[in-house]
Protein backbone atom coordinates (compact mmCIF):
# COMPACT_ATOMS: atom_id res chain seq x y z
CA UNK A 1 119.94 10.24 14.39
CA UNK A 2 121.53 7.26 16.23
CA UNK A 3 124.08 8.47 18.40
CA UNK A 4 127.59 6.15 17.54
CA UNK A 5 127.75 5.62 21.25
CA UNK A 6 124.52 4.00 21.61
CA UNK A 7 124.46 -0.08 21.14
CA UNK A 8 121.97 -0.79 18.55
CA UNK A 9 121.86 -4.61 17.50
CA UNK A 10 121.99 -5.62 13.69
CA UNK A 11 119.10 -7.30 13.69
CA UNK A 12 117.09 -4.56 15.10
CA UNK A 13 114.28 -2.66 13.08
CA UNK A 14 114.74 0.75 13.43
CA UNK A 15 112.12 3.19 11.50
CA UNK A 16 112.60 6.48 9.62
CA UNK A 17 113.80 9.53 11.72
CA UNK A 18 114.33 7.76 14.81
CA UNK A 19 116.41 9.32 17.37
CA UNK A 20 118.71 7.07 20.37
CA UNK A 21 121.16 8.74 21.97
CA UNK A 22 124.46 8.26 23.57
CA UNK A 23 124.63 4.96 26.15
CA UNK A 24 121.08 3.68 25.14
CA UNK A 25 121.11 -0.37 24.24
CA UNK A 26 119.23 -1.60 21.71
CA UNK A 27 118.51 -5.22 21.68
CA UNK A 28 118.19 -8.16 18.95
CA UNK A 29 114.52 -8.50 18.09
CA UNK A 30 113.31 -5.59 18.45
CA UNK A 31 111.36 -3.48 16.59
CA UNK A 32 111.10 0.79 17.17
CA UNK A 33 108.55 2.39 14.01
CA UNK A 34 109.17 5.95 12.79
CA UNK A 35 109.85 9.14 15.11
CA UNK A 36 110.52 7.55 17.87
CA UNK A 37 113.01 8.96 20.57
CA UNK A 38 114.97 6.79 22.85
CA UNK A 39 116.89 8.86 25.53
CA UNK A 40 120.48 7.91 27.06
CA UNK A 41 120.53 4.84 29.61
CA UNK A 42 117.62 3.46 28.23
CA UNK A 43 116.82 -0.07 27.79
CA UNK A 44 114.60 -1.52 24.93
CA UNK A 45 114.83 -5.93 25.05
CA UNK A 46 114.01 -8.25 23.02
CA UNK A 47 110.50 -8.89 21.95
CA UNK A 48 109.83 -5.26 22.11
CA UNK A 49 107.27 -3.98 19.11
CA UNK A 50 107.10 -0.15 19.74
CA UNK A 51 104.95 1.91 17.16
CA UNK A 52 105.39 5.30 16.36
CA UNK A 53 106.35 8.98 17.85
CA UNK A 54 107.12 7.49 21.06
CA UNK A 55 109.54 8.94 23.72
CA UNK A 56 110.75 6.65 26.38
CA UNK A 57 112.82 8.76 29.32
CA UNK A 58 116.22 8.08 30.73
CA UNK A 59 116.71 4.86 32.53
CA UNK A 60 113.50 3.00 31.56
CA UNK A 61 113.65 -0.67 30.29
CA UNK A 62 111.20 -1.77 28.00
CA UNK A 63 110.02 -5.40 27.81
CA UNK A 64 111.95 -6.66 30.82
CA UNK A 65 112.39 -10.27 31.34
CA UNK A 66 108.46 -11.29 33.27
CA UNK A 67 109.03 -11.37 37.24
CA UNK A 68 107.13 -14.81 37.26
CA UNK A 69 108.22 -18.26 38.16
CA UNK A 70 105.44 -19.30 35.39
CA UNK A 71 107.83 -18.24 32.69
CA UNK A 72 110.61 -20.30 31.41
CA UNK A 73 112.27 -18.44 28.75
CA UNK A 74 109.82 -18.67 25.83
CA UNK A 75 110.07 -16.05 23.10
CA UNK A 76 107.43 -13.61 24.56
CA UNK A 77 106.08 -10.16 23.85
CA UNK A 78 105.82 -6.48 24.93
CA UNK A 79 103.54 -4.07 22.32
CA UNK A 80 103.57 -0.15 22.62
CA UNK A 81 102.00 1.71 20.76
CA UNK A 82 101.99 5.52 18.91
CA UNK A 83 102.34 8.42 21.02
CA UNK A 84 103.00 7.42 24.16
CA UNK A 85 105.80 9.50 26.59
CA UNK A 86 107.24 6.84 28.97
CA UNK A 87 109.21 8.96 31.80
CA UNK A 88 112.54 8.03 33.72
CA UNK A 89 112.87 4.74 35.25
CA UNK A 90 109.60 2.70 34.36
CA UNK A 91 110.31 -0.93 33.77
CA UNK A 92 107.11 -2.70 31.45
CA UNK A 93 107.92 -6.40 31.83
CA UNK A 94 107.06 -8.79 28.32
CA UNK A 95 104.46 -11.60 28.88
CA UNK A 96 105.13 -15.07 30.20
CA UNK A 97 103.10 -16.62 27.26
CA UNK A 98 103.72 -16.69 23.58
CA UNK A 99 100.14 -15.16 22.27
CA UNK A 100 98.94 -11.93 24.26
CA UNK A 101 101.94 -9.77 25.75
CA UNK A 102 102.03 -6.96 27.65
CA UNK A 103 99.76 -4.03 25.75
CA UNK A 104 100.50 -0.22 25.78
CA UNK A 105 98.12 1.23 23.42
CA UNK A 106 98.04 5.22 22.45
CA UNK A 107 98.25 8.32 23.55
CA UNK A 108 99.15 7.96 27.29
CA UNK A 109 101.05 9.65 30.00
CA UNK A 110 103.33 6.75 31.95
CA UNK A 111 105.35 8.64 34.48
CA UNK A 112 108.35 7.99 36.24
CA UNK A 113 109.28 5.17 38.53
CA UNK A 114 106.43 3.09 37.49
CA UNK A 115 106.37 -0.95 37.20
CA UNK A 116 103.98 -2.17 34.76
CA UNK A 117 103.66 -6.32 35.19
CA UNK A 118 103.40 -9.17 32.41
CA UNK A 119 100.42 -9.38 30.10
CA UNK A 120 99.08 -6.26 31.55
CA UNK A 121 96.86 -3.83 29.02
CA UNK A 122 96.65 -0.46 29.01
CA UNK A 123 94.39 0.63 26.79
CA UNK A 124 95.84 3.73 25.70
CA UNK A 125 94.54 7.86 26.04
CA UNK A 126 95.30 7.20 29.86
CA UNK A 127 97.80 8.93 32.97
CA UNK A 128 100.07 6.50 35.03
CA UNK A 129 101.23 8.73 37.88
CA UNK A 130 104.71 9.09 39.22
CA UNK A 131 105.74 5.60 41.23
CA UNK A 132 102.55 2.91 40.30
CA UNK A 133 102.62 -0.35 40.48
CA UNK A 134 100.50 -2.30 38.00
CA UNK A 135 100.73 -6.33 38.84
CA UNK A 136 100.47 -9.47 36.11
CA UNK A 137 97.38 -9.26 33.99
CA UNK A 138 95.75 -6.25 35.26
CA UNK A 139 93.88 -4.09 32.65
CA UNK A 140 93.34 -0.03 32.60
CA UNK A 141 90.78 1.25 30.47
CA UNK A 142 91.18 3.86 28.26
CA UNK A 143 91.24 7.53 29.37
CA UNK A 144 91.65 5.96 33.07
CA UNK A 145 94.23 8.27 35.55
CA UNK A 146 95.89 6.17 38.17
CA UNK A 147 97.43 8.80 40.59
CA UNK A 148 101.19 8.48 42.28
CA UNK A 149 101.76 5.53 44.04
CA UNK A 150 98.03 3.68 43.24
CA UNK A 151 99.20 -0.24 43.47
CA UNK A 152 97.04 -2.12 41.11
CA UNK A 153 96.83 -5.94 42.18
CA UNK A 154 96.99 -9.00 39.68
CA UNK A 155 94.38 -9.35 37.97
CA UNK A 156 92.54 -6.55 38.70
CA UNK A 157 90.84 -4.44 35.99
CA UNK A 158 90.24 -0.65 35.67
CA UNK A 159 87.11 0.95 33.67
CA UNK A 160 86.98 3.34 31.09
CA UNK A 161 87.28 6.85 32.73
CA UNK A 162 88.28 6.26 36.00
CA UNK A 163 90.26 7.94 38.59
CA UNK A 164 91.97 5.76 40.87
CA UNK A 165 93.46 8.43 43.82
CA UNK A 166 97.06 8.64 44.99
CA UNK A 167 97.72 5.54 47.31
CA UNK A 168 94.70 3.41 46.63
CA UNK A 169 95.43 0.01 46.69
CA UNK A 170 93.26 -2.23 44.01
CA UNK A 171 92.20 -5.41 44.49
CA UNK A 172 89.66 -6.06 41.96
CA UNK A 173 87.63 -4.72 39.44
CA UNK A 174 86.60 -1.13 39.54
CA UNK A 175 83.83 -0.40 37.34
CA UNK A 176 83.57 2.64 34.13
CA UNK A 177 83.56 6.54 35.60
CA UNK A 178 83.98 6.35 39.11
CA UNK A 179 86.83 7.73 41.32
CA UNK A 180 88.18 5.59 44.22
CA UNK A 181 89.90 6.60 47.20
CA UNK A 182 91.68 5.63 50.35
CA UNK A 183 92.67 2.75 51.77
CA UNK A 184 90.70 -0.17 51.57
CA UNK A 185 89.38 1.60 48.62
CA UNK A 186 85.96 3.60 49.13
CA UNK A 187 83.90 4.67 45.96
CA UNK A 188 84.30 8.81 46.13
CA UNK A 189 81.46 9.29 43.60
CA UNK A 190 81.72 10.62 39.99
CA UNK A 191 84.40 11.26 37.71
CA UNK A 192 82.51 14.10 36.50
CA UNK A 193 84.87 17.34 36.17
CA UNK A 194 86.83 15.13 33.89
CA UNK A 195 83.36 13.39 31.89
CA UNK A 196 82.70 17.14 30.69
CA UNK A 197 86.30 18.19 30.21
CA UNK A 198 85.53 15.77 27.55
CA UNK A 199 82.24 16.33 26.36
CA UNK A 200 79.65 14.40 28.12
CA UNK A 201 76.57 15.93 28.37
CA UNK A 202 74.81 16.93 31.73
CA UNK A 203 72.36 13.96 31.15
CA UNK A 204 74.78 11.63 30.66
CA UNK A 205 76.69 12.78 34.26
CA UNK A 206 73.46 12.44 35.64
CA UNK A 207 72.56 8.64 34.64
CA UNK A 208 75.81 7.73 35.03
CA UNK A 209 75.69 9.03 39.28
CA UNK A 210 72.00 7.41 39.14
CA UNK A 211 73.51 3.91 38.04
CA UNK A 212 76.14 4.37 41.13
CA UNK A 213 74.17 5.10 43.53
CA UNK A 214 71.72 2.11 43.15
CA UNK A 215 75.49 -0.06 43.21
CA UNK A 216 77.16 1.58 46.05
CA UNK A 217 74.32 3.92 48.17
CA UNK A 218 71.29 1.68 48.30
CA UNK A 219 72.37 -1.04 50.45
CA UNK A 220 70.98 -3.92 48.36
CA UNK A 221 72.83 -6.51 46.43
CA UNK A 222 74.88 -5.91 43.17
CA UNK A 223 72.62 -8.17 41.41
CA UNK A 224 69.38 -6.21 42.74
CA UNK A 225 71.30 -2.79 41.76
CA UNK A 226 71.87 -3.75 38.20
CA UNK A 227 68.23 -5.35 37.66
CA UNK A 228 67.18 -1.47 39.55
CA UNK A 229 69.19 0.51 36.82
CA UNK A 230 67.63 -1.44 34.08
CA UNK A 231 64.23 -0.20 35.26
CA UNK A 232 65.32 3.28 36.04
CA UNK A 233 67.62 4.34 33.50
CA UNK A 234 67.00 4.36 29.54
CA UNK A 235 68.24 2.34 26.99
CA UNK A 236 71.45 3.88 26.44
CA UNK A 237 75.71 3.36 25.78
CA UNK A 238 76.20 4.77 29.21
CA UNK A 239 74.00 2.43 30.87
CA UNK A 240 75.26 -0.50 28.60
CA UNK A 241 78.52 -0.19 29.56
CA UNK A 242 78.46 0.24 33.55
CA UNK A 243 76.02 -2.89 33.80
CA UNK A 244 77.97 -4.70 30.80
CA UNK A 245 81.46 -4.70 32.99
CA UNK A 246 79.56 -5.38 36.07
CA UNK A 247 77.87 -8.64 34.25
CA UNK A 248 81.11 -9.36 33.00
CA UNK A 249 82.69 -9.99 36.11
CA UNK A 250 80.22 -11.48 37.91
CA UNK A 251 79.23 -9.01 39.98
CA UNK A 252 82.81 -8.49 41.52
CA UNK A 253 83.57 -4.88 42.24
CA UNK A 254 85.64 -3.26 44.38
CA UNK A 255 83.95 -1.40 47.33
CA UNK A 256 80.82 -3.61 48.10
CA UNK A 257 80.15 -4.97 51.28
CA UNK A 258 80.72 -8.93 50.87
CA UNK A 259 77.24 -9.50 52.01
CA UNK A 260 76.02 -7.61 49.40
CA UNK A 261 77.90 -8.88 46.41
């Protein structure tokens, strides 16, 4: 299954029915589990720990040398994980710092042309549309969509659930089940159609858009909003999550007014 024209170094772990074909390089310390596929002109570098039944496209390179002055050549890491499809020419850079790495986790969609930074995480079950750009230690929560060309500063951290539209440029934190749009980025309301794709009940839609509009429609401070959902909305997951990630970042969200953070 490993095409005689492919370079695969010796001290590479290569898993049970893994396919690389023709002109694909291989490099030391490197580690690909069972099932994966590696197309032709593909890259995978050192300090790359993929998992299993991944495909990664033609002309990708996986755990690129970090594009950060911080890093000075230290043995660093890049983790993928099982079931991920990795399209033509994205380039996921390895951490700058021995412990964390960059994170891939399951299940998602990473199309082509996209740039994921150092010590970024995604979480896994998510879409990365054609030509993103995810900075240093950003974060996308799981079963997040970031649409073509979104540009996801450092730092910056996605929700769960999200959809980020094409061209939005993020700068912060966006918070669990919203979709965000334009340029600066606007909150454009609920990601419900997707929510009940996936189960979520008509209730749940329907605390989650009441816990929103106290944030973005009311015109009061974040911390007033979150003490407002507390008294409006049950004790529930849904509400402890929205006003969990809010806390968590000290009120910080993309899309408020600054006099209102």
């Amino acid at each position: 299954m490993i095409s005689p024209l492919a370079y695969v170094d010796p001290n590479a772990k290569i898993g049970a029915n893994v396919t690389i074909h023709p002109f694909a390089y291989i490099d030391a310390n490197v580690e690909i589990g069972d099932g994966c596929e590696i197309m032709s002109y593909t890259s995978i570098l050192k300090g790359t720990r993929m998992g299993k039944n991944n495909k990664v496209y033609q002309n990708s390179i996986i755990g690129a040398d970090p594009q950060d002055f911080r890093w000075h050549g230290e043995e660093t890491y890049c983790y993928i994980g099982d079931n991920n499809v990795i399209r033509e020419h994205v380039i996921i850079n390895r951490g700058i710092r021995t412990e964390g790495g960059t994170r891939i986790g399951d299940d998602s969609f990473i199309m082509a042309e996209t740039h994921i930074g150092h010590d970024s995480h995604i979480k896994g079950r998510s879409v990365i549309g054609n030509g993103v750009t995810i900075a240093g230690d950003a974060e996308v929560g799981e079963c997040s969509i970031l649409s073509s060309g979104v540009i996801l500063h450092e730092n910056s951290n996605v929700g769960q659930w999200c959809l980020i539209k094409g061209g939005c440029r993020i700068s912060g934190n966006v918070p669990p089940f919203v979709i965000m749009a334009h340029n600066p980025a606007v909150y454009f309301g609920v990601n419900a159609v997707i929510l009940r794709k996936h189960g979520y009940t008509e209730e749940q839609i329907d605390d989650i858009a009441k816990a929103y509009r106290h944030i973005y429609q009311s015109g009061t401070s974040v911390f007033n909003a979150l003490k407002r959902i507390e008294a409006d909305l049950d004790e529930s997951e849904i509400r402890d999550v929205i006003v969990g990630f809010v806390r968590d970042r000290n009120l910080k969200i993309v899309a408020i007014p600054r006099d209102l953070e």
